[in-house]
Protein backbone atom coordinates (compact mmCIF):
# COMPACT_ATOMS: atom_id res chain seq x y z
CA UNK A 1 0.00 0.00 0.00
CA UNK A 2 1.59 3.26 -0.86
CA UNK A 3 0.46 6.62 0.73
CA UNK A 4 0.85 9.89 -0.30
CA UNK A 5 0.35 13.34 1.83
CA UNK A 6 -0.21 16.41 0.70
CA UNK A 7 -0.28 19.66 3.51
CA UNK A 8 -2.50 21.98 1.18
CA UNK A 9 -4.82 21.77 -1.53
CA UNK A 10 -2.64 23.95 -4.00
CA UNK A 11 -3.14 23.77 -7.54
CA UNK A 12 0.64 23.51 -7.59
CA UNK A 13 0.47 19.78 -7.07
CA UNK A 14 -2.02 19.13 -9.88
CA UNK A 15 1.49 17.74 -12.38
CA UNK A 16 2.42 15.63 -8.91
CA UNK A 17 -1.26 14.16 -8.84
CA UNK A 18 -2.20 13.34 -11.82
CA UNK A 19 0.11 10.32 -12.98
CA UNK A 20 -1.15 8.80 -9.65
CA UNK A 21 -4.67 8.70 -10.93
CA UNK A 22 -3.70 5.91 -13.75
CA UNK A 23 -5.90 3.61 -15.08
CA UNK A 24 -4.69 0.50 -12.86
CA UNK A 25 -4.56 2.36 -9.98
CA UNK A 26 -8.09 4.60 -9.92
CA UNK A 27 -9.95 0.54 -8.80
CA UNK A 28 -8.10 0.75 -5.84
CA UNK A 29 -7.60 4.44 -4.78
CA UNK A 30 -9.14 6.05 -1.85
CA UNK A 31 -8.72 9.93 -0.59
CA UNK A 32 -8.74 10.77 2.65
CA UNK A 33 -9.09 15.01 3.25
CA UNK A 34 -8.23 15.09 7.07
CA UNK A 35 -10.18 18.13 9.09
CA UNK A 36 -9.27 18.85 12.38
CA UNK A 37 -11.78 20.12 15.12
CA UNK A 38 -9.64 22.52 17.00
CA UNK A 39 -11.34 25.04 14.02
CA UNK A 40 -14.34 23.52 12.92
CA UNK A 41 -15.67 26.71 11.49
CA UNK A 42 -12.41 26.45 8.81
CA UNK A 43 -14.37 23.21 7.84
CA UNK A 44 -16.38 24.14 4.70
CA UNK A 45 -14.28 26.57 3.15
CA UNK A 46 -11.05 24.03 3.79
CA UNK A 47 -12.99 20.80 1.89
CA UNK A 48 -14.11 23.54 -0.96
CA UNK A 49 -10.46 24.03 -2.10
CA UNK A 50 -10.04 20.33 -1.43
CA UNK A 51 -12.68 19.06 -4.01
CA UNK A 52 -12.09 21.72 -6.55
CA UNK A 53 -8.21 20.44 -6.58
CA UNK A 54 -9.63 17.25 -7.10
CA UNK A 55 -11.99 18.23 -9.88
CA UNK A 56 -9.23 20.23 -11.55
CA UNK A 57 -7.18 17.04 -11.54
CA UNK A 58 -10.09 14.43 -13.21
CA UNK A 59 -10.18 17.06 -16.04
CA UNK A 60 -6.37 17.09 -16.70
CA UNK A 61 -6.98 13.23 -17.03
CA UNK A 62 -6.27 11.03 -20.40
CA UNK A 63 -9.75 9.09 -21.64
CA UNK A 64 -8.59 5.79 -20.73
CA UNK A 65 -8.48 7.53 -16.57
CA UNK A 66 -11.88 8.73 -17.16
CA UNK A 67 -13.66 5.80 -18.68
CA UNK A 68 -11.83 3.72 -15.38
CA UNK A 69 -13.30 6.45 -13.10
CA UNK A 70 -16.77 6.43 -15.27
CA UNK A 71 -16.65 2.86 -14.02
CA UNK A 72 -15.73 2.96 -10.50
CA UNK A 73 -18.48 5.68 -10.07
CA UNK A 74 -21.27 2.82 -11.67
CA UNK A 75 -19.71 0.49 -9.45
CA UNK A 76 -20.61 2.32 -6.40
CA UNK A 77 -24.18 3.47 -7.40
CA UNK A 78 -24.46 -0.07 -7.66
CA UNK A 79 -24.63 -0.57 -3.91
CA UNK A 80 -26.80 -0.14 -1.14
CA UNK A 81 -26.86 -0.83 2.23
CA UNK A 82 -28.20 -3.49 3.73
CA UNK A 83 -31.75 -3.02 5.55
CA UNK A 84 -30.15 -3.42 9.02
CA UNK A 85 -27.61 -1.31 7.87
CA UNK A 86 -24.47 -3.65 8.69
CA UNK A 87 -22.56 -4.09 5.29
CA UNK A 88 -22.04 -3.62 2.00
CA UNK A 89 -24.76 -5.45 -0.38
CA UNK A 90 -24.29 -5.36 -4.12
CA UNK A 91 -27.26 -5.99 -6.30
CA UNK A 92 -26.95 -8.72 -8.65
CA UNK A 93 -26.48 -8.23 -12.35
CA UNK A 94 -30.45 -9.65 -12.99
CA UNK A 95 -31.82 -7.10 -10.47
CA UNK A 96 -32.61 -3.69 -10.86
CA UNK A 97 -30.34 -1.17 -8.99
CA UNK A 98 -32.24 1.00 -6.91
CA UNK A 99 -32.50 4.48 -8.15
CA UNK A 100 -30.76 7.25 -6.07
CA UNK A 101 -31.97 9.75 -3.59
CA UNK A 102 -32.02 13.81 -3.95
CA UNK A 103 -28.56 15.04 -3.65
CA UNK A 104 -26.87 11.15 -3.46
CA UNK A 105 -23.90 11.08 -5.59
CA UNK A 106 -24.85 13.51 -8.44
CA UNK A 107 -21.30 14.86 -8.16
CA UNK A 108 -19.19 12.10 -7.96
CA UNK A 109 -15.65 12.63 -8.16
CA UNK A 110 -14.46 9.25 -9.74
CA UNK A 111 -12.57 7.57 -6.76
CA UNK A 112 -13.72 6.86 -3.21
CA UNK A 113 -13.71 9.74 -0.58
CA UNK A 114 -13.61 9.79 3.27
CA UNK A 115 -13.18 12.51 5.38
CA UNK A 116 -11.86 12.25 8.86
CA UNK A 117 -12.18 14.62 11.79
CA UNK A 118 -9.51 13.97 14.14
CA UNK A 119 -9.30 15.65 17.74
CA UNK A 120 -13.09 14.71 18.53
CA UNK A 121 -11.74 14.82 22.22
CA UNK A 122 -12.12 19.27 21.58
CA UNK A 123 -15.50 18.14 21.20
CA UNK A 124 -15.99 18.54 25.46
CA UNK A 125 -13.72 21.61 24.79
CA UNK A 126 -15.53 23.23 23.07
CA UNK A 127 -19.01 22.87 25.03
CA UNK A 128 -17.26 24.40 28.60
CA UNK A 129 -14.88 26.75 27.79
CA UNK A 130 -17.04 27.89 23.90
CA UNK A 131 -20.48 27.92 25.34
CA UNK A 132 -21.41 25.29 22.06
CA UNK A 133 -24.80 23.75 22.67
CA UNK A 134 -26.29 20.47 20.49
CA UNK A 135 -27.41 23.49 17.63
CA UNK A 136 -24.01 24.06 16.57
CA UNK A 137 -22.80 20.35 16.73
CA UNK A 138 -25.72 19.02 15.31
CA UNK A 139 -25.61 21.84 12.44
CA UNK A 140 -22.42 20.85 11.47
CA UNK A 141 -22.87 17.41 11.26
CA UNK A 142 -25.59 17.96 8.85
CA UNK A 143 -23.74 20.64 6.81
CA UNK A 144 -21.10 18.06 6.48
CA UNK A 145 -23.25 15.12 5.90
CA UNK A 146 -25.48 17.18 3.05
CA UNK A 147 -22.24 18.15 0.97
CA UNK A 148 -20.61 14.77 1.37
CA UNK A 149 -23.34 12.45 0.51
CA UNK A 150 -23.20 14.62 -3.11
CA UNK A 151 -20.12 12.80 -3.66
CA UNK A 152 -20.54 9.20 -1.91
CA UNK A 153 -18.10 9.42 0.18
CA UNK A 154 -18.30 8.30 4.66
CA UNK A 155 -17.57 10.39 7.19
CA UNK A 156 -15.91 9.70 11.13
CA UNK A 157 -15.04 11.62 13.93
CA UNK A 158 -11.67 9.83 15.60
CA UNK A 159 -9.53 11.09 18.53
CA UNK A 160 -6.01 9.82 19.36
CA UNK A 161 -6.99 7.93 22.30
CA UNK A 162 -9.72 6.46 20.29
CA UNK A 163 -9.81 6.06 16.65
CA UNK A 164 -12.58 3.81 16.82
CA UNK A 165 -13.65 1.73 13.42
CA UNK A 166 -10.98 3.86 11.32
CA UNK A 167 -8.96 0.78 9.92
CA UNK A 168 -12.40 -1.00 9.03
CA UNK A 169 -14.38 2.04 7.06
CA UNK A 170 -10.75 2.67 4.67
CA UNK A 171 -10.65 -1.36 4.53
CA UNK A 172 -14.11 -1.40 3.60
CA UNK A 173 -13.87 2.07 1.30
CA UNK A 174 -10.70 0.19 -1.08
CA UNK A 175 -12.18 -3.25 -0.79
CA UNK A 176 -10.12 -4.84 1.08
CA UNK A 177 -11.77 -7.90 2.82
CA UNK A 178 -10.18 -9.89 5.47
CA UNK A 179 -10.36 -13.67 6.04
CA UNK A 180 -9.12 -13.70 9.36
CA UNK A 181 -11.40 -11.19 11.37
CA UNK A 182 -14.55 -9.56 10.06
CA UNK A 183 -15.67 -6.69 11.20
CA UNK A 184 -19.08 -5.09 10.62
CA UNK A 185 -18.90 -1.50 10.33
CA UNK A 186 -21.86 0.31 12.14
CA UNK A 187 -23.13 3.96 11.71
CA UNK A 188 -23.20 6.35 13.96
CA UNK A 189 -24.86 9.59 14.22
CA UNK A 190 -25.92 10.53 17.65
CA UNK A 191 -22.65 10.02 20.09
CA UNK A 192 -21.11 13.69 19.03
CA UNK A 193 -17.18 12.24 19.41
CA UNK A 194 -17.86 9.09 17.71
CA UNK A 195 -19.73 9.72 14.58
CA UNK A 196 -19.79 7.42 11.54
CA UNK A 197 -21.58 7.66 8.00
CA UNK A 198 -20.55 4.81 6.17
CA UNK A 199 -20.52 5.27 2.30
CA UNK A 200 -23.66 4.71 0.56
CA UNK A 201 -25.77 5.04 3.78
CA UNK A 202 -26.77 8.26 3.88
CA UNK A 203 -29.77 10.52 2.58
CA UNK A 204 -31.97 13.52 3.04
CA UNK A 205 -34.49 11.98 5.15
CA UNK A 206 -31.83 10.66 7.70
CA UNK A 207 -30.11 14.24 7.84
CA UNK A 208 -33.67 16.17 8.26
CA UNK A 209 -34.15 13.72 11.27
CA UNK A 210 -31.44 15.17 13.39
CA UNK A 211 -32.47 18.77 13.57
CA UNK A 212 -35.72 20.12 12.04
CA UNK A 213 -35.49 22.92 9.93
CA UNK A 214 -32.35 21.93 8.38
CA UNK A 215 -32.01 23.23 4.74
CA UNK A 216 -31.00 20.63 2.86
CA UNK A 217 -31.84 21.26 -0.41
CA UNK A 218 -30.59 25.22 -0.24
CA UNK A 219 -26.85 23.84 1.46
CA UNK A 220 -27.45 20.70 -1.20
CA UNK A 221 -27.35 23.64 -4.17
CA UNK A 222 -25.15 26.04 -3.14
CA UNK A 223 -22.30 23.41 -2.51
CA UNK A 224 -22.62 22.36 -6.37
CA UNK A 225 -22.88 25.85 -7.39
CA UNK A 226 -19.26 26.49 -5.65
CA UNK A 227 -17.34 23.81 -6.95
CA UNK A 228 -17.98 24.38 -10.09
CA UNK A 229 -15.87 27.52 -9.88
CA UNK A 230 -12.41 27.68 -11.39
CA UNK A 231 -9.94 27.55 -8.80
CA UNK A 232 -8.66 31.48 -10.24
CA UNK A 233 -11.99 33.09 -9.06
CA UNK A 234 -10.46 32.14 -6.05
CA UNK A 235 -9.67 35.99 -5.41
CA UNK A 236 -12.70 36.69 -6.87
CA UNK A 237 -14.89 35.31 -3.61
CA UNK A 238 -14.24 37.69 -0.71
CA UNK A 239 -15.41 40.56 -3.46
CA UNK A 240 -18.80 37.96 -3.42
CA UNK A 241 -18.60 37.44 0.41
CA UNK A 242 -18.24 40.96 1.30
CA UNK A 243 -21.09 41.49 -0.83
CA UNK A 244 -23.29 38.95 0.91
CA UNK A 245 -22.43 40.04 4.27
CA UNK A 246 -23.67 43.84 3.02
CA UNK A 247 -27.10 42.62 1.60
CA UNK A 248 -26.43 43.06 -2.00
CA UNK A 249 -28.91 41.14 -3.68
CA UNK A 250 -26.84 41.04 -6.88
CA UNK A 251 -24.85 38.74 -5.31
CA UNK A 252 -25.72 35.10 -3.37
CA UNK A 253 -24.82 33.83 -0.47
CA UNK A 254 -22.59 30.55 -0.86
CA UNK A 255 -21.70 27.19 0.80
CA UNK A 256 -19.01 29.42 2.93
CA UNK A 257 -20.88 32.12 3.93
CA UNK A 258 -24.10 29.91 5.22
CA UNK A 259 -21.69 27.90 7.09
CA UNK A 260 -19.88 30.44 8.50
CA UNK A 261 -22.80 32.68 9.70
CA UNK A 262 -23.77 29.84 12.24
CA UNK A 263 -20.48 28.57 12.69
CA UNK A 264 -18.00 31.67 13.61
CA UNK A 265 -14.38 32.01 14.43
CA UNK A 266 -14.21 33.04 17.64
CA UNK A 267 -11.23 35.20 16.81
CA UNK A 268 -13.49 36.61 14.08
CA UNK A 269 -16.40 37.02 15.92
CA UNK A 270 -15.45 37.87 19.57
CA UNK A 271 -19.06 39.62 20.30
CA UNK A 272 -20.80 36.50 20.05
CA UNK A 273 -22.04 35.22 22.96
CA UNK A 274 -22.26 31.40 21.62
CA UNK A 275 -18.69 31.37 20.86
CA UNK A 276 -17.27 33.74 23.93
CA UNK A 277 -15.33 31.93 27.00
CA UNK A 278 -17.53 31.28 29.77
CA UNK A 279 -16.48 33.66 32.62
CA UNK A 280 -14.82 31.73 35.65
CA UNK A 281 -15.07 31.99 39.32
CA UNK A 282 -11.44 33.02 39.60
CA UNK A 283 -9.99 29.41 40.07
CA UNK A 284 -10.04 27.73 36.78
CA UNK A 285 -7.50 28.79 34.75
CA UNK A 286 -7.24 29.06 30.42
CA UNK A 287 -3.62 27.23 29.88
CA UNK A 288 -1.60 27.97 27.32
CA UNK A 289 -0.64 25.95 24.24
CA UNK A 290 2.86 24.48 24.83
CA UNK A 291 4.74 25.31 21.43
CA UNK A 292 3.79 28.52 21.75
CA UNK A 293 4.74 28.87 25.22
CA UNK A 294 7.95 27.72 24.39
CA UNK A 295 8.57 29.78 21.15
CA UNK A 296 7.80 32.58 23.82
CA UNK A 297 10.46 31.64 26.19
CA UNK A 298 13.20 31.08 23.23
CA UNK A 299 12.69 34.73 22.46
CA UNK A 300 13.27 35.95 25.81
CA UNK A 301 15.94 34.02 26.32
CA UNK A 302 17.69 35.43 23.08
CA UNK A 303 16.63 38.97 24.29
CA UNK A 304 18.75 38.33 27.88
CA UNK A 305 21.51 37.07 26.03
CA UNK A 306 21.55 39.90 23.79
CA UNK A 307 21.58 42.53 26.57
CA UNK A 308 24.12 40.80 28.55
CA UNK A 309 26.53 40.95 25.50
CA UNK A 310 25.63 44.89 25.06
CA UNK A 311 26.62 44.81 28.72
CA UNK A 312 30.09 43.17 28.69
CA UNK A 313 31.38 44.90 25.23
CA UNK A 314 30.15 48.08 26.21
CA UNK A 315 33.53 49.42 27.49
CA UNK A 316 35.32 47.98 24.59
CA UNK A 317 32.91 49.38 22.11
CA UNK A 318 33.61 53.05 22.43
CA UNK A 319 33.13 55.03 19.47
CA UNK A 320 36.16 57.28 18.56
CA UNK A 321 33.97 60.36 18.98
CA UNK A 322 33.25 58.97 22.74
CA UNK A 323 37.23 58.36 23.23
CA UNK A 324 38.23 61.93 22.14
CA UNK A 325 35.59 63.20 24.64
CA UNK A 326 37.07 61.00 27.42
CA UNK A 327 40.65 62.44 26.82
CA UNK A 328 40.23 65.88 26.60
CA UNK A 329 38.40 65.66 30.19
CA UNK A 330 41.36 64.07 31.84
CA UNK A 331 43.95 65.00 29.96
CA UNK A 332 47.33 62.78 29.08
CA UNK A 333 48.20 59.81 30.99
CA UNK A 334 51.38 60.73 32.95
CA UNK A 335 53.75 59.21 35.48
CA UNK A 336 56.68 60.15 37.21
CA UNK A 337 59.90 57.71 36.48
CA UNK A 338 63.20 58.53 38.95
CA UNK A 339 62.53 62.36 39.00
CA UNK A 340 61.18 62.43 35.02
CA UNK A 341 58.01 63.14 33.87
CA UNK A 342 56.64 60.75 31.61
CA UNK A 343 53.66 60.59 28.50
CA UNK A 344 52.22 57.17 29.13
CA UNK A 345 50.64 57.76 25.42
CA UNK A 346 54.30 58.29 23.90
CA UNK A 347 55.64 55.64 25.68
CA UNK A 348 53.02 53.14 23.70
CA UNK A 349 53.83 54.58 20.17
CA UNK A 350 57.48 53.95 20.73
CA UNK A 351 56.80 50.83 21.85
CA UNK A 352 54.69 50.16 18.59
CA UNK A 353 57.24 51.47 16.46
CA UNK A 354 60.27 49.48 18.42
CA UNK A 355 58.03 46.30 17.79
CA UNK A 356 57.52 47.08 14.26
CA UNK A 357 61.30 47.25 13.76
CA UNK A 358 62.18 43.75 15.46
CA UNK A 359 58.98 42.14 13.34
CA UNK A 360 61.11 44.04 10.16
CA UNK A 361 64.61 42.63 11.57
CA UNK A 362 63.20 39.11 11.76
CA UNK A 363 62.28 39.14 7.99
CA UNK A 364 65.57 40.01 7.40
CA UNK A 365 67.24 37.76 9.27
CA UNK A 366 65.26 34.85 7.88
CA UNK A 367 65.87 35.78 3.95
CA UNK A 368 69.27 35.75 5.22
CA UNK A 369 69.76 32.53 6.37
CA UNK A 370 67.84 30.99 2.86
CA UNK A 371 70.29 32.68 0.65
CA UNK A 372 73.57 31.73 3.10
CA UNK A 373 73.39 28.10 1.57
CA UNK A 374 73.18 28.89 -1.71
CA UNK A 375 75.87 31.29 -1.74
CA UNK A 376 78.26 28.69 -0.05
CA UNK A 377 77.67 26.29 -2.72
CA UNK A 378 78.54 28.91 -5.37
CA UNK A 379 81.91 29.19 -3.67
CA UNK A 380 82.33 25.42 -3.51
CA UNK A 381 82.03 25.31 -7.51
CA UNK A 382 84.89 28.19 -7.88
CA UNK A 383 87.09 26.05 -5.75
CA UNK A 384 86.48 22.98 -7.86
């Protein structure tokens, strides 16, 4: 099994992509866009940039990619799940497929998809210290669940402590059966840390049963209608947000911006009481995170050191300006030596000049003693 990581969904790494999407290998490929819930309210925007990467990819493909992808896509509208819900069950090539729901798979994107949340421990988090309530949890799960089930692919909520029936949904998403110990993967969708949404489980009618009121068809449309934008309008959108947030009617409100409106970042939206800290008693205490306590200390650390190395070449680090000030305010350095009066200051330039002359007078004597030989021999020749 090979695995390959990408940090950002840059179109940058389309050339990188693309030859991994082959023919042979599109059967048995599965992507995995990893979201993490210490910023849930990133979520939306974050898998938006993710699919259109993707999409800009299946376009760059050669036919033989996209008939193998045309293929996989039939292969998975081919299957339902089972009436108790507990495995995969194809339909036989004599029956009848059933037809899909509203909003199931009518934009595949030609290979399996899962998305994992990790850090479904913030979860708790996020409920004391964030004020969240079951609204906002249970909103995103059905945002989530409404724009994934447009492209077939299952959805879990893992935490390191617990990552639950990870191994078994990607097993289960490439095909991979074992004959040693089968599992049976179940869904989940009312423990708020441990959520699971197989593939081809999910539809409208179980999302509208979580909340009523849910929009599904409006988040349903809007999601299509934003992927199908070229990844270069991508400077184009905060012109459209900004315009949605001022109630301009020539422009709609997106995916993002419905997302976002319930869903705020709290650095964003600091006057809203669902997302401000709960005030304390005094005793509980917000601790910092540890990296950046640490990149804190570095810096004063570096700081001290700097002023303690100001402190110890101060006194050598007098400019000349500074010197000449210092002498004419006490004068020449003098001393008295048996009855004479002596310039401490002349007494150092003779010195330099005396030690100049015996660094001279050791040249000499060393050129000397390299051209001694030679001459000798020359007088050793005459002789002979």
């Amino acid at each position: 099994m090979s695995v390959y990581t990408l940090s950002e969904p840059s179109p940058t790494f389309t050339s990188l992509l693309k030859p991994l999407l082959s023919p042979r290998m599109i059967p048995n490929t599965l992507i995995v866009i990893l979201l993490d819930w210490n910023q849930p309210w990133n979520w939306v925007r974050q898998l938006r940039s993710w699919v259109r990467l993707l999409r800009l990819i299946v376009v760059s493909l050669d036919d033989e990619s996209k008939i193998a992808m045309e293929e996989t896509i039939s292969h998975w509208r081919s299957q339902k799940r089972s009436p108790t819900g507990e495995g995969m069950a194809q339909t036989s090539d004599t029956d009848e497929s059933l037809p899909l729901g509203p909003g199931e798979l009518d934009e595949p994107l030609g290979v399996p998809l899962s998305v994992v949340c990790q850090n479904a421990d913030k979860v708790e988090q996020l409920e004391k210290e964030r004020g969240w309530k079951d609204e906002q949890f249970d909103f995103i799960l059905q945002y989530i669940r409404t724009i994934l089930l447009k492209h077939g692919a299952s959805l879990i909520y893992t935490m390191p402590s617990a990552p639950g029936s990870l191994q078994t949904l990607i097993n289960m998403s490439l095909g991979i059966q074992s004959t040693l110990q089968k599992k049976q993967l179940k869904h989940n969708v009312t423990d708020r840390d441990h959520i699971l949404v197989p593939p081809s489980w999910d539809s409208w009618g179980k999302i509208r049963i979580l909340t009523e009121g849910f929009d599904v068809e409006g988040v349903s449309k809007t999601w299509s209608q934003d992927i199908q934008l070229p990844p270069e309008d991508e400077s184009k959108q905060p012109q459209h947000e900004e315009a949605a947030a001022s109630g301009g009617s020539e422009k709609r409100a997106g995916s993002i911006e419905l997302y976002e409106a319930e869903i705020r970042d709290p650095k964003k939206e600091l006057g809203y009481s669902g997302l401000n800290p709960k005030k304390t008693n005094g005793i509980e205490v917000e601790s910092e995170d540890t990296q950046q306590f640490l990149a804190e200390q570095l810096e004063r650390l570096e700081q001290y050191r700097i002023d303690d190395l100001k402190k110890t070449t101060a006194p050598y680090m007098s400019t000349s300006d500074d010197r000449r000030d210092l002498e004419e305010h006490i004068g020449p350095v003098q001393f008295n030596m048996d009855g004479i009066q002596v310039d401490a200051d002349d007494i150092l330039k003779r010195l330099k000049v005396r030690i100049e002359l015996l660094k001279l007078n050791s040249v000499l004597l060393t050129f000397a003693r390299i051209e001694k030989p030679t001459d000798q021999l020359r007088v050793n020749r005459r002789h002979r």
